[in-house]
Structures are given as C-alpha cells and as structure tokens.
Protein backbone atom coordinates (compact mmCIF):
# COMPACT_ATOMS: atom_id res chain seq x y z
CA UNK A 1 15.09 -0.66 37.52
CA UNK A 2 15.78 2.02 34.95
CA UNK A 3 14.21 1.96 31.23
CA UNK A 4 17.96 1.17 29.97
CA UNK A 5 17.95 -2.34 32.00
CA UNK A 6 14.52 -3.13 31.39
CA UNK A 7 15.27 -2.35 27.18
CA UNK A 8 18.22 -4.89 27.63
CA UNK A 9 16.68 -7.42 29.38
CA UNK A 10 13.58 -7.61 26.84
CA UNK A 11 16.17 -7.76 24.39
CA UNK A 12 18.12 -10.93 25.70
CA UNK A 13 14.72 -12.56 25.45
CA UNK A 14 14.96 -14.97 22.54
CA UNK A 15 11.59 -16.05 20.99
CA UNK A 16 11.50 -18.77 18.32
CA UNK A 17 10.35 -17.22 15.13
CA UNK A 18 6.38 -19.25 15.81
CA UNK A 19 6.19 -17.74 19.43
CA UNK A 20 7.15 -14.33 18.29
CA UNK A 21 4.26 -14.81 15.93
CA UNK A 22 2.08 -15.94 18.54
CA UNK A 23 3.05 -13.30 20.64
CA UNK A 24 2.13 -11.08 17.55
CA UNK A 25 -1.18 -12.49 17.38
CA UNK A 26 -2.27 -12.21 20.92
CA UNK A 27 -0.99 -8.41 20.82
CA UNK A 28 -3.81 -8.39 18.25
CA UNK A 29 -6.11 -9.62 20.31
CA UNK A 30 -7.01 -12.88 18.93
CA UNK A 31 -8.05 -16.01 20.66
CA UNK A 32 -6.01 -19.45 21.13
CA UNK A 33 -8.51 -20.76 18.54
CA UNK A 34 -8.06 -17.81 16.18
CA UNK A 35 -4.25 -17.97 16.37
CA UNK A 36 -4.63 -21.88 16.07
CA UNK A 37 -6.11 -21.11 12.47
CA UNK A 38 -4.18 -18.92 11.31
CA UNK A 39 -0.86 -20.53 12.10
CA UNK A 40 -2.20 -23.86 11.07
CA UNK A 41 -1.96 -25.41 14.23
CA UNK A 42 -3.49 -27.28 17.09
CA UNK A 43 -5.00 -25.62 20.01
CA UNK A 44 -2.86 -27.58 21.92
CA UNK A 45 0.40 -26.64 20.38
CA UNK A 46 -0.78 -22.99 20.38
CA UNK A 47 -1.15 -23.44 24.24
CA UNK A 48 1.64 -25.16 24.24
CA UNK A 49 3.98 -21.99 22.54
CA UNK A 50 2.19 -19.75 25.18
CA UNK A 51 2.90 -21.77 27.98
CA UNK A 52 6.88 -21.53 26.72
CA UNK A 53 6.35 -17.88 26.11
CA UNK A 54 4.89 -16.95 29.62
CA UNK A 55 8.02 -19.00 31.32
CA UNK A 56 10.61 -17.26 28.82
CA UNK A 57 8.88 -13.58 30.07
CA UNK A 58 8.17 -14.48 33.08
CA UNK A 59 4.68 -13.25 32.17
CA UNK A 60 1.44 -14.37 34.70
CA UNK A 61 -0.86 -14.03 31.21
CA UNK A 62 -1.93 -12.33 28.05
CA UNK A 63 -1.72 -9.32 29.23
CA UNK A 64 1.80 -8.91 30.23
CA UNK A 65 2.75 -11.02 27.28
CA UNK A 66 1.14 -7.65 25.40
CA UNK A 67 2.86 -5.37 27.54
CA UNK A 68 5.85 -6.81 26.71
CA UNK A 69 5.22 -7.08 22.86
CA UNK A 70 4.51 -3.26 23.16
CA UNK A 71 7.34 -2.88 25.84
C-alpha cells in the first residue's frame, strides 16, 4: 500500500468530535480514568468511545490508535 492510499484512507475515517478528543488524550498518554476526568465522563462511556474508535480504525489497542493519531 503506498503512503498516498494509506493518507486517504486515514482521512475517510470520521471521528465524532468526543472520540477525536479521546483519541487526543490517549496519544498523550493518559489513562481511561484520567481521560474519564477530564472529559467529564464515566469510565464506562470512555470505554465505550474507545471501543467505537478501535472498530472505526480497525485498531487491536492503544497503541495503534496512537499510531494512527500520529499517522
């Protein structure tokens, strides 16, 4: 796959504005329970946006969610 078709596929990724800030936060490094603060959220709802952000990425876990904030 070349660096063109992988740019354009992250781009037709659409994030709702609270996972791409979840997404933001994990790139930072911060826990569920951290994020869950800051947001002013549940744990469970933070788990919940990450579980709909790994599908949407097709990301195994944090870490490729980062790689692909980064991408």
């Amino acid at each position: 796959m070349t660096e063109i078709t992988i740019r354009q596929q992250r781009r037709a990724i659409t994030l709702t504005p609270q996972e791409q800030q979840v997404v933001k936060l994990v790139a930072e490094g911060k826990t569920d329970h951290e994020i869950a603060n800051e947001l002013v959220l549940k744990y469970a709802t933070v788990k919940t946006y990450l579980r709909s952000i790994r599908q949407k990425l097709q990301a195994r876990n944090r870490v490729e969610i980062v790689r692909w904030y980064y991408g």
